[in-house]
PDB file of N, CA and C in Angstrom:
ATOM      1  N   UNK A   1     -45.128 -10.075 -30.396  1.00  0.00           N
ATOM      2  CA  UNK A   1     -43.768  -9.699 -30.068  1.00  0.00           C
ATOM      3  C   UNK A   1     -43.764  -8.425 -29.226  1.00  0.00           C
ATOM      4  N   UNK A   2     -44.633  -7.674 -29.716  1.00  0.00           N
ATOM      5  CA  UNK A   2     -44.430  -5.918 -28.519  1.00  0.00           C
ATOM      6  C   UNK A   2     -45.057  -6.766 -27.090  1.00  0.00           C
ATOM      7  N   UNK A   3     -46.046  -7.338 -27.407  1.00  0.00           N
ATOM      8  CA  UNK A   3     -46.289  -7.869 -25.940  1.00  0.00           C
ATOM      9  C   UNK A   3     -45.891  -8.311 -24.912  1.00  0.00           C
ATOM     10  N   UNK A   4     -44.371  -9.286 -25.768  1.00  0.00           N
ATOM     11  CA  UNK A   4     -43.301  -9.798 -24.729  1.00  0.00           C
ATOM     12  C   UNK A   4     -42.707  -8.778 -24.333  1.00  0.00           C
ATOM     13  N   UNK A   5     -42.027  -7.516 -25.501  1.00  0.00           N
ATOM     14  CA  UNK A   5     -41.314  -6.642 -24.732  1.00  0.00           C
ATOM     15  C   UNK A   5     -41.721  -5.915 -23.644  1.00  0.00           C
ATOM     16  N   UNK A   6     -43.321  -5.205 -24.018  1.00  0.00           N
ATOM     17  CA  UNK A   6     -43.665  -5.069 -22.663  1.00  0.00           C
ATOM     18  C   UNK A   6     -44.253  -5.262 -21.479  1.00  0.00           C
ATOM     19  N   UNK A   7     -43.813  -6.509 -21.586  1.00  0.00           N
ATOM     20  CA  UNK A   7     -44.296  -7.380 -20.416  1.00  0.00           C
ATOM     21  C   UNK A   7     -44.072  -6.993 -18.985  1.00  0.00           C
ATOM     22  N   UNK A   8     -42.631  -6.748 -18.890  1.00  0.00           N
ATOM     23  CA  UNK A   8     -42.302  -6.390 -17.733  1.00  0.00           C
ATOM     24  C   UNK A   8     -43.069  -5.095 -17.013  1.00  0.00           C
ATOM     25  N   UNK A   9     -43.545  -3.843 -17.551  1.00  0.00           N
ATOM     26  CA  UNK A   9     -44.628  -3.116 -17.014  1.00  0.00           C
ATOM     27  C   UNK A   9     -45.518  -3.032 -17.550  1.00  0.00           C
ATOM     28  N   UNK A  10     -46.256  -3.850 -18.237  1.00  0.00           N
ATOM     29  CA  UNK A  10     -48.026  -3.625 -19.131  1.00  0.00           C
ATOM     30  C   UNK A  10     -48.476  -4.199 -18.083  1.00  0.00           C
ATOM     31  N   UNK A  11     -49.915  -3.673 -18.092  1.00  0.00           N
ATOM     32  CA  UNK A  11     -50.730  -4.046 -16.378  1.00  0.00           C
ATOM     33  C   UNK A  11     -51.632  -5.835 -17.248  1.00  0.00           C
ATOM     34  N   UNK A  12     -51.428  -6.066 -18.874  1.00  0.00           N
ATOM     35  CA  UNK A  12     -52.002  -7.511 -18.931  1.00  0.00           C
ATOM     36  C   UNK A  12     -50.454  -8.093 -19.936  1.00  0.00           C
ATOM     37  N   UNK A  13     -51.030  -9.114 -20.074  1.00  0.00           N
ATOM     38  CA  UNK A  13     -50.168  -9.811 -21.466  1.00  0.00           C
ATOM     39  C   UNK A  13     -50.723  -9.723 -22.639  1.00  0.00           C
ATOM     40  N   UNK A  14     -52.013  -9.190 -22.826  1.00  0.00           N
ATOM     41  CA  UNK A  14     -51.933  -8.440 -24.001  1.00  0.00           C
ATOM     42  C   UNK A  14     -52.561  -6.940 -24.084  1.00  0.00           C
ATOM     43  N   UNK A  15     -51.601  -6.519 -23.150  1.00  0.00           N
ATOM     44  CA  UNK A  15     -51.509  -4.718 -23.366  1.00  0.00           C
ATOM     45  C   UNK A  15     -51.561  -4.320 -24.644  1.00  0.00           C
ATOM     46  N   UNK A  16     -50.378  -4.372 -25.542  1.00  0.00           N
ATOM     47  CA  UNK A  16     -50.513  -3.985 -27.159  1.00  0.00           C
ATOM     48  C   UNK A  16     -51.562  -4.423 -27.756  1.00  0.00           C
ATOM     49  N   UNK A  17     -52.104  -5.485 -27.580  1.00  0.00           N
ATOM     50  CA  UNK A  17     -53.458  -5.648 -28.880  1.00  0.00           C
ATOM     51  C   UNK A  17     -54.558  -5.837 -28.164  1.00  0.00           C
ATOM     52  N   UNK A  18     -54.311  -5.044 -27.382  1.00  0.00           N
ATOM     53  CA  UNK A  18     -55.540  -4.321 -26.510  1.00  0.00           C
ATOM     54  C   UNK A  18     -55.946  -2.903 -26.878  1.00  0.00           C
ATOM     55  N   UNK A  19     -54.656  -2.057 -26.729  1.00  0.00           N
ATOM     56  CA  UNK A  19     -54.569  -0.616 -27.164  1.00  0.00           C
ATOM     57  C   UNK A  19     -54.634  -0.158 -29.054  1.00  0.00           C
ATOM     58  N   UNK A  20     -53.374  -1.082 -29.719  1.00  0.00           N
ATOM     59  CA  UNK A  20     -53.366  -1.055 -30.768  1.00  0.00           C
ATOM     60  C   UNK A  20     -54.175  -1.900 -31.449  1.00  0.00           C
ATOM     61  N   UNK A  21     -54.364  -1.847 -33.299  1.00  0.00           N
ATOM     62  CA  UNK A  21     -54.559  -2.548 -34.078  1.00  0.00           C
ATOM     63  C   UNK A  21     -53.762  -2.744 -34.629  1.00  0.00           C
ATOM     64  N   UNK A  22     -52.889  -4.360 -34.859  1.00  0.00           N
ATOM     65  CA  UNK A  22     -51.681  -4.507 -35.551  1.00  0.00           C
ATOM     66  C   UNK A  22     -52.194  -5.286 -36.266  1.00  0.00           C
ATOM     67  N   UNK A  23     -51.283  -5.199 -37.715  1.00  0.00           N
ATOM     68  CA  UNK A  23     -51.412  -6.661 -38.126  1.00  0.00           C
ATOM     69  C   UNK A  23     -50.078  -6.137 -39.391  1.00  0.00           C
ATOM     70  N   UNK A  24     -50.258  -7.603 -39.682  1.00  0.00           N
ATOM     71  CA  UNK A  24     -48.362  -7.482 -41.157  1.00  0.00           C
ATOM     72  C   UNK A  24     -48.935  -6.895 -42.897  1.00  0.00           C
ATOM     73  N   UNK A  25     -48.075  -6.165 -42.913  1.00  0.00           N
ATOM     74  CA  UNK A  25     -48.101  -5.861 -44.001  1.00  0.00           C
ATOM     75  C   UNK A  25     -47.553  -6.740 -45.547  1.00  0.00           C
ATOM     76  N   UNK A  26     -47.827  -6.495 -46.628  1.00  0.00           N
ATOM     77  CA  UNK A  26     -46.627  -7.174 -47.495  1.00  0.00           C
ATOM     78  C   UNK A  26     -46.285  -6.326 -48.052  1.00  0.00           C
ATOM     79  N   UNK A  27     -44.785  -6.104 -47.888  1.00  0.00           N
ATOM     80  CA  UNK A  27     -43.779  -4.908 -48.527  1.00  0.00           C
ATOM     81  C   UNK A  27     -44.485  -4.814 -50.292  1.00  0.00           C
ATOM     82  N   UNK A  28     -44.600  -5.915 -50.592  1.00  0.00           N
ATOM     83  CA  UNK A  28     -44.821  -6.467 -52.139  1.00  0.00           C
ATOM     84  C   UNK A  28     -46.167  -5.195 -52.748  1.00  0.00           C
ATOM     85  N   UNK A  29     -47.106  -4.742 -51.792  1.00  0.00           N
ATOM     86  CA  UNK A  29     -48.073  -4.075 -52.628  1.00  0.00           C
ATOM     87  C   UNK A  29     -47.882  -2.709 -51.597  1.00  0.00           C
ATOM     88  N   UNK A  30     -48.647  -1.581 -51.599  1.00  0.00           N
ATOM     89  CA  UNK A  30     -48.965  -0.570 -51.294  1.00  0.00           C
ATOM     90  C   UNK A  30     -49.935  -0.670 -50.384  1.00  0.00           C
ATOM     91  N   UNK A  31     -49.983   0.286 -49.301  1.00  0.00           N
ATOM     92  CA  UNK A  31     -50.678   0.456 -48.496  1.00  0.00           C
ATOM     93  C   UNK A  31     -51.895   1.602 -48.586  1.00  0.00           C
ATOM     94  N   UNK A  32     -52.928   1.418 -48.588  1.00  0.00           N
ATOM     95  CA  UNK A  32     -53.639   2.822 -48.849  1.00  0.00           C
ATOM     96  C   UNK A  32     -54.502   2.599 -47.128  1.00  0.00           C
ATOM     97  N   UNK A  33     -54.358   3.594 -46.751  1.00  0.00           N
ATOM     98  CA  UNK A  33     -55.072   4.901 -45.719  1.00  0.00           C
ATOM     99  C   UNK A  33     -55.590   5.947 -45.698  1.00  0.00           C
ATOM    100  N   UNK A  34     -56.539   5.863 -45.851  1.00  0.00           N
ATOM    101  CA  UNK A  34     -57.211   7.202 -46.175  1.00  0.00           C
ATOM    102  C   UNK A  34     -57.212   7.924 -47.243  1.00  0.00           C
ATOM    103  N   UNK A  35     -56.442   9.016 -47.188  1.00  0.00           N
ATOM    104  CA  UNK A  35     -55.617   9.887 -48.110  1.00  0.00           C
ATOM    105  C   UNK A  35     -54.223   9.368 -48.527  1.00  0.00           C
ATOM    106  N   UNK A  36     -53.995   8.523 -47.650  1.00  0.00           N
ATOM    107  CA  UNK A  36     -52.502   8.511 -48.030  1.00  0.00           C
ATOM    108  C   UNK A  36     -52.325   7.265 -48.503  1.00  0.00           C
ATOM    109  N   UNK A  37     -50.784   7.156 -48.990  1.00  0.00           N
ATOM    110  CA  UNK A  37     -50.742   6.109 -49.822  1.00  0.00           C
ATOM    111  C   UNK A  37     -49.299   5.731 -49.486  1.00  0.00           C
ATOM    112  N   UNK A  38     -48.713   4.134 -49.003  1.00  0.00           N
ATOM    113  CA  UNK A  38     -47.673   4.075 -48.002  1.00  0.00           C
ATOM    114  C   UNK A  38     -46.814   2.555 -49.093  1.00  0.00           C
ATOM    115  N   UNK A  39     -45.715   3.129 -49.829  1.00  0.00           N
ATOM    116  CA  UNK A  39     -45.231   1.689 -50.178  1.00  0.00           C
ATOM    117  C   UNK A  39     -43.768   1.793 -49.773  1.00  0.00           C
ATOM    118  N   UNK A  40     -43.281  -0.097 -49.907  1.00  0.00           N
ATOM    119  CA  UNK A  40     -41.710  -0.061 -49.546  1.00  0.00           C
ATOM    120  C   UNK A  40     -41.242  -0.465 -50.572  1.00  0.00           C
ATOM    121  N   UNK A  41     -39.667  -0.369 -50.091  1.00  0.00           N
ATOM    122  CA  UNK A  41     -38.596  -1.053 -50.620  1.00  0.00           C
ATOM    123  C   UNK A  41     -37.883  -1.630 -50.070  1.00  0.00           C
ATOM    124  N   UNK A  42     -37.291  -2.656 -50.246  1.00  0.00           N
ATOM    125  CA  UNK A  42     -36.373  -3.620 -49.529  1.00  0.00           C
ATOM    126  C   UNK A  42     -34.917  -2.715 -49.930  1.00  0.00           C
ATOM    127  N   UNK A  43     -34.424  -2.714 -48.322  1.00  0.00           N
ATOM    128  CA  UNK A  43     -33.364  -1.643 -47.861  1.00  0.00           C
ATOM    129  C   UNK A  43     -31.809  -2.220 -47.753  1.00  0.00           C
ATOM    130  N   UNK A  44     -31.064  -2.122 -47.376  1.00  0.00           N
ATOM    131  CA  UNK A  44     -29.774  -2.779 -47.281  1.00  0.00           C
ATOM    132  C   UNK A  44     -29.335  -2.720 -45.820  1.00  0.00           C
ATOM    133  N   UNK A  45     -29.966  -4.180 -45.402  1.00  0.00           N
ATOM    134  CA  UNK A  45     -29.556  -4.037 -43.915  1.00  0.00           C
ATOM    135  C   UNK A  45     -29.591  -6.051 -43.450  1.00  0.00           C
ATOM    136  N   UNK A  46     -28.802  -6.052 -42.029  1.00  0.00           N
ATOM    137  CA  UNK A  46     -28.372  -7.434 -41.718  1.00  0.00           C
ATOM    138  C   UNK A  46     -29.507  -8.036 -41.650  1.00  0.00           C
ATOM    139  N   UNK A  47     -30.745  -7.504 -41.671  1.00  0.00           N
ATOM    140  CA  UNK A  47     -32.010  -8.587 -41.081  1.00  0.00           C
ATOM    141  C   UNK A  47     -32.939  -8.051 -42.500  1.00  0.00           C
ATOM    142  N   UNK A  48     -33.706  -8.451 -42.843  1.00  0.00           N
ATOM    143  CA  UNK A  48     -34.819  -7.899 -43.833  1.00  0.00           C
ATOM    144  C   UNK A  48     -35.576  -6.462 -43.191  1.00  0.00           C
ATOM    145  N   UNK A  49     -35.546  -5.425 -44.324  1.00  0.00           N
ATOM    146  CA  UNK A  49     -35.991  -4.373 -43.470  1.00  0.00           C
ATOM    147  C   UNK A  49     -36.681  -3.142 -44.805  1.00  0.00           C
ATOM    148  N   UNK A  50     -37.260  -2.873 -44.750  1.00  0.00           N
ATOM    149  CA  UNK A  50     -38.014  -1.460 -45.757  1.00  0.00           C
ATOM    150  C   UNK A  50     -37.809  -0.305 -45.588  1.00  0.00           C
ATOM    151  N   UNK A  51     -37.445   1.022 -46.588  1.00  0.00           N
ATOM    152  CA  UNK A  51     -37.268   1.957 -46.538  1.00  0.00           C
ATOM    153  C   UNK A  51     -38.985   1.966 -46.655  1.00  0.00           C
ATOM    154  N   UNK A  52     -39.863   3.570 -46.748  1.00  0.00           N
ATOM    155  CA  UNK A  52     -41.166   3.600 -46.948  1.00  0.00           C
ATOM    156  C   UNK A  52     -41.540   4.999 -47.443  1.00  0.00           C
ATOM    157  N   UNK A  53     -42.264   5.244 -48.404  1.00  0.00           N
ATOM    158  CA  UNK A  53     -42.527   6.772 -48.641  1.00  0.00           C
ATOM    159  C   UNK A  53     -44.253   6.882 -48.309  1.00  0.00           C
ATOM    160  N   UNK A  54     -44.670   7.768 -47.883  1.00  0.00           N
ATOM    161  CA  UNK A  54     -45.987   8.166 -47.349  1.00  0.00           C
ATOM    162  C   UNK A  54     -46.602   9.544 -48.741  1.00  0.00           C
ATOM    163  N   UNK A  55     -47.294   8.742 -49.166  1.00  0.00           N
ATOM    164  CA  UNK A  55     -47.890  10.010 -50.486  1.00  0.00           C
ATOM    165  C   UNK A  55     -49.161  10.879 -49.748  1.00  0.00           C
ATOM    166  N   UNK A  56     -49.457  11.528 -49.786  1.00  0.00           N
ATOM    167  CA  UNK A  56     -50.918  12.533 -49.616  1.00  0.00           C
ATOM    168  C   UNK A  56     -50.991  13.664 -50.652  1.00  0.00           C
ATOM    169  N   UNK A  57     -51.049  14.474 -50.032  1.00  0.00           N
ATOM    170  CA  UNK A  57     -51.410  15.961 -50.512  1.00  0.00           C
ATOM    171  C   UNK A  57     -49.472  16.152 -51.280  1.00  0.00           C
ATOM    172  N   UNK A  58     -48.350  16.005 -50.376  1.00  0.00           N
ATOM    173  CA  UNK A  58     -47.056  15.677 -50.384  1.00  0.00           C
ATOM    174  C   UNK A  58     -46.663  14.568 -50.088  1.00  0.00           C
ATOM    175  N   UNK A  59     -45.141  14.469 -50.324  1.00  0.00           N
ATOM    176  CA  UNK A  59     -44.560  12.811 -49.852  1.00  0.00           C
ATOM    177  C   UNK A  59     -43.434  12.649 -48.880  1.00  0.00           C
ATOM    178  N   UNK A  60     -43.456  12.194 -47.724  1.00  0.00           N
ATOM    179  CA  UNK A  60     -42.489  11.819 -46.735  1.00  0.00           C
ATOM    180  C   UNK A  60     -41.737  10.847 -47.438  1.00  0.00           C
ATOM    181  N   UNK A  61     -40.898  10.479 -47.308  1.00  0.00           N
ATOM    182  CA  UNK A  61     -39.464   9.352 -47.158  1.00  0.00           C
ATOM    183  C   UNK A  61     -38.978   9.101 -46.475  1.00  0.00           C
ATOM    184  N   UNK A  62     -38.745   7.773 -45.822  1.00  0.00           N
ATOM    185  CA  UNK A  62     -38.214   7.716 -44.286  1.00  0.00           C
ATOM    186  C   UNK A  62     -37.083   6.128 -44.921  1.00  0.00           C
ATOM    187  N   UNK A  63     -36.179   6.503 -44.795  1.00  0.00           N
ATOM    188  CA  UNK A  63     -34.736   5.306 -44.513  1.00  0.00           C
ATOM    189  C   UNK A  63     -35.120   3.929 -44.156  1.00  0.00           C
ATOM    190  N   UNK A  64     -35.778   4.123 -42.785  1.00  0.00           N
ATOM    191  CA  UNK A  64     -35.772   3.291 -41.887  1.00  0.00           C
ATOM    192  C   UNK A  64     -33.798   2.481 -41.507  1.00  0.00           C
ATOM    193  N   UNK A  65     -34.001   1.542 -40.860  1.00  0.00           N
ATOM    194  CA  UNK A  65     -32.473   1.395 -40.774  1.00  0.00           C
ATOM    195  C   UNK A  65     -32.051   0.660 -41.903  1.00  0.00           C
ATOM    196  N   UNK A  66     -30.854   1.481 -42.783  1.00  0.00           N
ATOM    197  CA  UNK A  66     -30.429   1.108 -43.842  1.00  0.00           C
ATOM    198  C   UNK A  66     -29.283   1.624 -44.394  1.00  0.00           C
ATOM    199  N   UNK A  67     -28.059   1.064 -44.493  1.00  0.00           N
ATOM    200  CA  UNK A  67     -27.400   1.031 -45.181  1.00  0.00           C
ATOM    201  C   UNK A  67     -27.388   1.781 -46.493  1.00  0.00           C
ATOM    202  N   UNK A  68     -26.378   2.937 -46.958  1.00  0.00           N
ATOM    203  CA  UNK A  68     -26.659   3.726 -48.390  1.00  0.00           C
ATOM    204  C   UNK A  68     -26.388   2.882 -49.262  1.00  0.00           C
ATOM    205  N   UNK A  69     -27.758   2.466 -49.957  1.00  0.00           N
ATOM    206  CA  UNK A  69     -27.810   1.600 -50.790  1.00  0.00           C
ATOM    207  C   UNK A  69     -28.895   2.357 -52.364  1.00  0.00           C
ATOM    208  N   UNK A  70     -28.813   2.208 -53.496  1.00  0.00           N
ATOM    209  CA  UNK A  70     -29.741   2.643 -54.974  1.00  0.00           C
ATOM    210  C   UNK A  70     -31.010   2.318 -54.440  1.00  0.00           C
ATOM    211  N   UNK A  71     -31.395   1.780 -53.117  1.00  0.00           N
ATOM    212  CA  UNK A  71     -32.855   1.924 -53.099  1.00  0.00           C
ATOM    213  C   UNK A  71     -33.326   2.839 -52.612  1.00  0.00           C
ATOM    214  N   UNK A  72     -32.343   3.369 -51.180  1.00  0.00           N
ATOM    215  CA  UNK A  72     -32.421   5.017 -50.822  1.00  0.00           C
ATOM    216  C   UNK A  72     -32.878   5.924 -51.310  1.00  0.00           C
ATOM    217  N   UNK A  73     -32.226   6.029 -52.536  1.00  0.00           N
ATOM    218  CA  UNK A  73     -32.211   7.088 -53.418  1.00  0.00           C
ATOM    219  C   UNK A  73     -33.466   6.870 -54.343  1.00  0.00           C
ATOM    220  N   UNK A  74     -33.967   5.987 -54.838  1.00  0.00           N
ATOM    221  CA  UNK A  74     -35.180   5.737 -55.244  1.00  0.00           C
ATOM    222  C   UNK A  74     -36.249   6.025 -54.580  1.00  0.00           C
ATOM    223  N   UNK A  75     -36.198   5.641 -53.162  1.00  0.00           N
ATOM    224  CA  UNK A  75     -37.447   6.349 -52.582  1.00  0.00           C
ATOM    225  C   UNK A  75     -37.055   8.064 -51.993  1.00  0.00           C
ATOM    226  N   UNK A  76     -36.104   8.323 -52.265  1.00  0.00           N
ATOM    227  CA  UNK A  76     -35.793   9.870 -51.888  1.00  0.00           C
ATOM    228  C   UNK A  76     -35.716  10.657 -52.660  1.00  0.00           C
ATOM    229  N   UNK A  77     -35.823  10.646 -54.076  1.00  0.00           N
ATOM    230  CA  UNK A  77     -35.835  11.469 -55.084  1.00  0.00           C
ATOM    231  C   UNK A  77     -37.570  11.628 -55.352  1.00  0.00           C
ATOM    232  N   UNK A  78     -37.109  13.227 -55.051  1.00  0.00           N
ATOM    233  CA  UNK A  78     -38.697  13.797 -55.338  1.00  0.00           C
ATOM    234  C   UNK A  78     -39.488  14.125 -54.174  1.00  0.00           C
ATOM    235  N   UNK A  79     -39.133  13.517 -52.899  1.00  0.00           N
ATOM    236  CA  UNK A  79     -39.928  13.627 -51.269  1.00  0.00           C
ATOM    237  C   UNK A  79     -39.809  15.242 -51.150  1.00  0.00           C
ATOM    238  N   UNK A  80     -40.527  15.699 -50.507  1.00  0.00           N
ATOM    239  CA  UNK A  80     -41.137  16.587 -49.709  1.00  0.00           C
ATOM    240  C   UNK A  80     -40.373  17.290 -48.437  1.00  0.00           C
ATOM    241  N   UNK A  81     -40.288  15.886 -47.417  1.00  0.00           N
ATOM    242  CA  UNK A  81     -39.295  15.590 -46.438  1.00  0.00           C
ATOM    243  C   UNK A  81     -38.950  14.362 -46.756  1.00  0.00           C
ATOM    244  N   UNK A  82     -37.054  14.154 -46.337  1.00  0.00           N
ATOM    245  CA  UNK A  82     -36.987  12.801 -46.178  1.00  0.00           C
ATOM    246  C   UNK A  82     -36.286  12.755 -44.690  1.00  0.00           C
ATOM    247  N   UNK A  83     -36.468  11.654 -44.418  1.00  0.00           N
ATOM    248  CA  UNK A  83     -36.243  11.424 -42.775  1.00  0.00           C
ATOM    249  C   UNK A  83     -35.224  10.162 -42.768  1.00  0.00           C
ATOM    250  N   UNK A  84     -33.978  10.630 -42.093  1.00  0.00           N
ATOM    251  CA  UNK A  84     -33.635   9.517 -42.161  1.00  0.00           C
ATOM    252  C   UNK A  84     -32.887   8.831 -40.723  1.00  0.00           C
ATOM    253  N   UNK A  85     -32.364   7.565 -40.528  1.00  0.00           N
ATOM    254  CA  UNK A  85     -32.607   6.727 -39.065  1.00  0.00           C
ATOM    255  C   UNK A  85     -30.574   6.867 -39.551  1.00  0.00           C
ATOM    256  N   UNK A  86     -30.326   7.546 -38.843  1.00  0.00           N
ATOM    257  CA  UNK A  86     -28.904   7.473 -38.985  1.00  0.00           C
ATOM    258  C   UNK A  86     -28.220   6.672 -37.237  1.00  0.00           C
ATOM    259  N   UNK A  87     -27.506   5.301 -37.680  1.00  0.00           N
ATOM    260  CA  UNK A  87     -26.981   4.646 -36.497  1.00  0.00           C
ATOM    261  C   UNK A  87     -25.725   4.655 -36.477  1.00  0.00           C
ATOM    262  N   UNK A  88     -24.904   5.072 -37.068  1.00  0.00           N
ATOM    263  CA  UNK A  88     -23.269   5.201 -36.790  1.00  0.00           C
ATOM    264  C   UNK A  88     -22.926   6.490 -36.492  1.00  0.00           C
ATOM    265  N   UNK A  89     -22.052   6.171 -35.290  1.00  0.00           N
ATOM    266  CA  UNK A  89     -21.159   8.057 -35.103  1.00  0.00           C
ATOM    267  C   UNK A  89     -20.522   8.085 -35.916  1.00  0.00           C
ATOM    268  N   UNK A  90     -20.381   9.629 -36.137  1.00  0.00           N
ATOM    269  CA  UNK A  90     -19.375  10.316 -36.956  1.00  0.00           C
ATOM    270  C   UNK A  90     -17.872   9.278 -36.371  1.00  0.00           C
ATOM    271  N   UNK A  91     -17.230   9.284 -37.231  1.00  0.00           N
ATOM    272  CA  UNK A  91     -15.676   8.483 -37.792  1.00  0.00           C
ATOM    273  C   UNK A  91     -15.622   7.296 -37.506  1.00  0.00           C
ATOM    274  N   UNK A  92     -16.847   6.627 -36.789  1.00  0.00           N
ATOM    275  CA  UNK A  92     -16.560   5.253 -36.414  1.00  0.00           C
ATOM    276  C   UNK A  92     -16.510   4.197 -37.207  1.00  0.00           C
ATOM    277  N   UNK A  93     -15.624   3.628 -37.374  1.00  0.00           N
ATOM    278  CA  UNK A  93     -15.466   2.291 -38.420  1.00  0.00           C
ATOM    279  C   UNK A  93     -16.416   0.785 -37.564  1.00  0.00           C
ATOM    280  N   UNK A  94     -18.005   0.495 -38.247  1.00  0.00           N
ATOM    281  CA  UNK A  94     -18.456  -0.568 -36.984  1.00  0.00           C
ATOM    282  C   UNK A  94     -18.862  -1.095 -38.058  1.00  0.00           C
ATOM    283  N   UNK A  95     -18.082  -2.069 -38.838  1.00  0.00           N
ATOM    284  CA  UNK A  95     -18.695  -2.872 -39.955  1.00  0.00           C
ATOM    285  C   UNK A  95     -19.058  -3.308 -39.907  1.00  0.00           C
ATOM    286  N   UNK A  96     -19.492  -4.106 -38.719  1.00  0.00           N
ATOM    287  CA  UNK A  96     -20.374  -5.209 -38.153  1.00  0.00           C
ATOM    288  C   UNK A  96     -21.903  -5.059 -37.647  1.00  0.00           C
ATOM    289  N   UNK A  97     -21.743  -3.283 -38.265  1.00  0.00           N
ATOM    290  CA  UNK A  97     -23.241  -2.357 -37.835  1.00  0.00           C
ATOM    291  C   UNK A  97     -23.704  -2.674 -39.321  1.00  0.00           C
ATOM    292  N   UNK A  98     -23.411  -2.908 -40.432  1.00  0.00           N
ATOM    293  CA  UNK A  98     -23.556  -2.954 -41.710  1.00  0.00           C
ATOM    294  C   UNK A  98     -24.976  -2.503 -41.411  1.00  0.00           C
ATOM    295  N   UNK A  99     -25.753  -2.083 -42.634  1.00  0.00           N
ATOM    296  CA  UNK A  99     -27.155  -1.388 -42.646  1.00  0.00           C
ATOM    297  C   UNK A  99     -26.932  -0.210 -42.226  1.00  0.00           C
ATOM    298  N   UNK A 100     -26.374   0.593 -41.232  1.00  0.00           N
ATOM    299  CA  UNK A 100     -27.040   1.704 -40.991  1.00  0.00           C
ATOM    300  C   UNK A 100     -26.369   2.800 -41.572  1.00  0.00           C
ATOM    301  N   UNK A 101     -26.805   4.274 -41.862  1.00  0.00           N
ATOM    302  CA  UNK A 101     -26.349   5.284 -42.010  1.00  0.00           C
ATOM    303  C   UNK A 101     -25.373   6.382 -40.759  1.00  0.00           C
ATOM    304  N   UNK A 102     -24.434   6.694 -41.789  1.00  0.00           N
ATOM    305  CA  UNK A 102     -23.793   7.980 -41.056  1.00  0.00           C
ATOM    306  C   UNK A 102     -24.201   9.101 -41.013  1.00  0.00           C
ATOM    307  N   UNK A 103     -24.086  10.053 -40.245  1.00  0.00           N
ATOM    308  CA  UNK A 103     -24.543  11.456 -40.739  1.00  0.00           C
ATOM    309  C   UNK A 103     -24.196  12.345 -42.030  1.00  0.00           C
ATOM    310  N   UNK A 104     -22.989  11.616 -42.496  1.00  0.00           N
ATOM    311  CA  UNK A 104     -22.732  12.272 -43.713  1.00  0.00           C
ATOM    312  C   UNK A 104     -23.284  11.585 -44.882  1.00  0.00           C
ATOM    313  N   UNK A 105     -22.898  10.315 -44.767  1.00  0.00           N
ATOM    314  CA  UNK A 105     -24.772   9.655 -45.436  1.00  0.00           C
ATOM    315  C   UNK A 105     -25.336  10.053 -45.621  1.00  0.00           C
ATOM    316  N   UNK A 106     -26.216  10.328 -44.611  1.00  0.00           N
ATOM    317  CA  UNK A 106     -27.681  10.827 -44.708  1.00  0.00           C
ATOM    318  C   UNK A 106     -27.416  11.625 -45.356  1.00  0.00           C
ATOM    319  N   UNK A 107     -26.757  13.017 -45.592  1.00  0.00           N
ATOM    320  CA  UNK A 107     -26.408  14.543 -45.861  1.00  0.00           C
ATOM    321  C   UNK A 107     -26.203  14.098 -47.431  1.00  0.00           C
ATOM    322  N   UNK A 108     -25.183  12.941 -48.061  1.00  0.00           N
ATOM    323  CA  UNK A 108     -25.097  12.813 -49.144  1.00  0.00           C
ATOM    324  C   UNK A 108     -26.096  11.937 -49.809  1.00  0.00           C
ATOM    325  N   UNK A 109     -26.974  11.100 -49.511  1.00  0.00           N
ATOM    326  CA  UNK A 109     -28.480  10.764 -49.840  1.00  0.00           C
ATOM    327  C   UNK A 109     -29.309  12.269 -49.855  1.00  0.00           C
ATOM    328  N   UNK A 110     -29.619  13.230 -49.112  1.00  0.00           N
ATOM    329  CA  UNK A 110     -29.934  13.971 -49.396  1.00  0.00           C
ATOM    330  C   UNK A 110     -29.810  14.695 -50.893  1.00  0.00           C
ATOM    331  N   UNK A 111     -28.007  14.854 -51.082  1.00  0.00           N
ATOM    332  CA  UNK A 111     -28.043  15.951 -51.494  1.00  0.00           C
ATOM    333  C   UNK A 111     -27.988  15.552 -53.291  1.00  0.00           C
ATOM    334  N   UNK A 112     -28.062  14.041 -52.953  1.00  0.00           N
ATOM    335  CA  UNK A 112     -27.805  12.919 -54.660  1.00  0.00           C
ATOM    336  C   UNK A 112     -29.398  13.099 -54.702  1.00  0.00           C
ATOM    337  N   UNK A 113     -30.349  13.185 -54.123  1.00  0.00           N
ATOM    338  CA  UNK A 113     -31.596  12.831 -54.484  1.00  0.00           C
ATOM    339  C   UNK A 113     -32.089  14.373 -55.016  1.00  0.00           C
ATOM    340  N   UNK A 114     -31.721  15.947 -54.555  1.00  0.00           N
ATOM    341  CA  UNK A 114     -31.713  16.758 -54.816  1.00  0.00           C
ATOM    342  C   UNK A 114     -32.654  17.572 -53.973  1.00  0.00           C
ATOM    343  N   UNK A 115     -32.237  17.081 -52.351  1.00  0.00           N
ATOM    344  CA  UNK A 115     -32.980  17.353 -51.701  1.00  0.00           C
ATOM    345  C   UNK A 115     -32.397  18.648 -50.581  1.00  0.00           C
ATOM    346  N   UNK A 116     -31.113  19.072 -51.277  1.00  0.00           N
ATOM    347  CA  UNK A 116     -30.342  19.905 -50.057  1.00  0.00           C
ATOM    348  C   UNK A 116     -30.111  21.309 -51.074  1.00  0.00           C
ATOM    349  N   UNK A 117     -29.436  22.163 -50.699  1.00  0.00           N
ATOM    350  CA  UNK A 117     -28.792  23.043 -51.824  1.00  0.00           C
ATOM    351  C   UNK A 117     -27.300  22.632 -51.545  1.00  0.00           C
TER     352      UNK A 117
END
């Protein structure tokens, strides 16, 4: 799939798995790398999609695109940093964006997980 997208300027048709090593994960178990240690959760969004926390030494939390949903907050309570993919402007009503976060979202996922003062 990255290959089609970048088709139009990659100098082959398979630029990406030329450069990269890809392959699929299953949300279902944990990922270990190295030091680190990478699992999901199934997020609240129109297509199937994972929030993900990254363990090491500390722990990242990242949203990914998702809707404020009790799984959020499960992988955001306790992070280190959490990062989150906020897709709606401030006051816009786009229900048809379902899944993604607002900025005040994000701010109140933050501050429920006990990550703000």
């Amino acid at each position: 799939m990255l290959d089609q997208v970048v088709s139009s300027f990659a100098e082959s048709t398979n630029f990406s798995s030329n450069v990269f090593k890809m392959f699929e994960y299953d949300p279902d178990k944990q990922l270990d790398l190295g030091h680190f240690v990478i699992r999901f959760v199934a997020v609240r969004h129109y297509i199937p999609t994972y929030a993900l926390s990254v363990t090491g030494t500390r722990r990242l939390a990242y949203t990914s695109d998702s809707g404020l949903c009790p799984e959020l907050l499960q992988v955001a309570k306790g992070a280190d940093l959490l990062l989150c993919n906020v897709g709606r402007c401030l006051g816009a009503e786009i229900g048809h964006l379902w899944g993604h976060l607002s900025p005040a979202e994000a701010g109140q996922l933050a501050k429920e997980a006990g990550l703000s003062d």
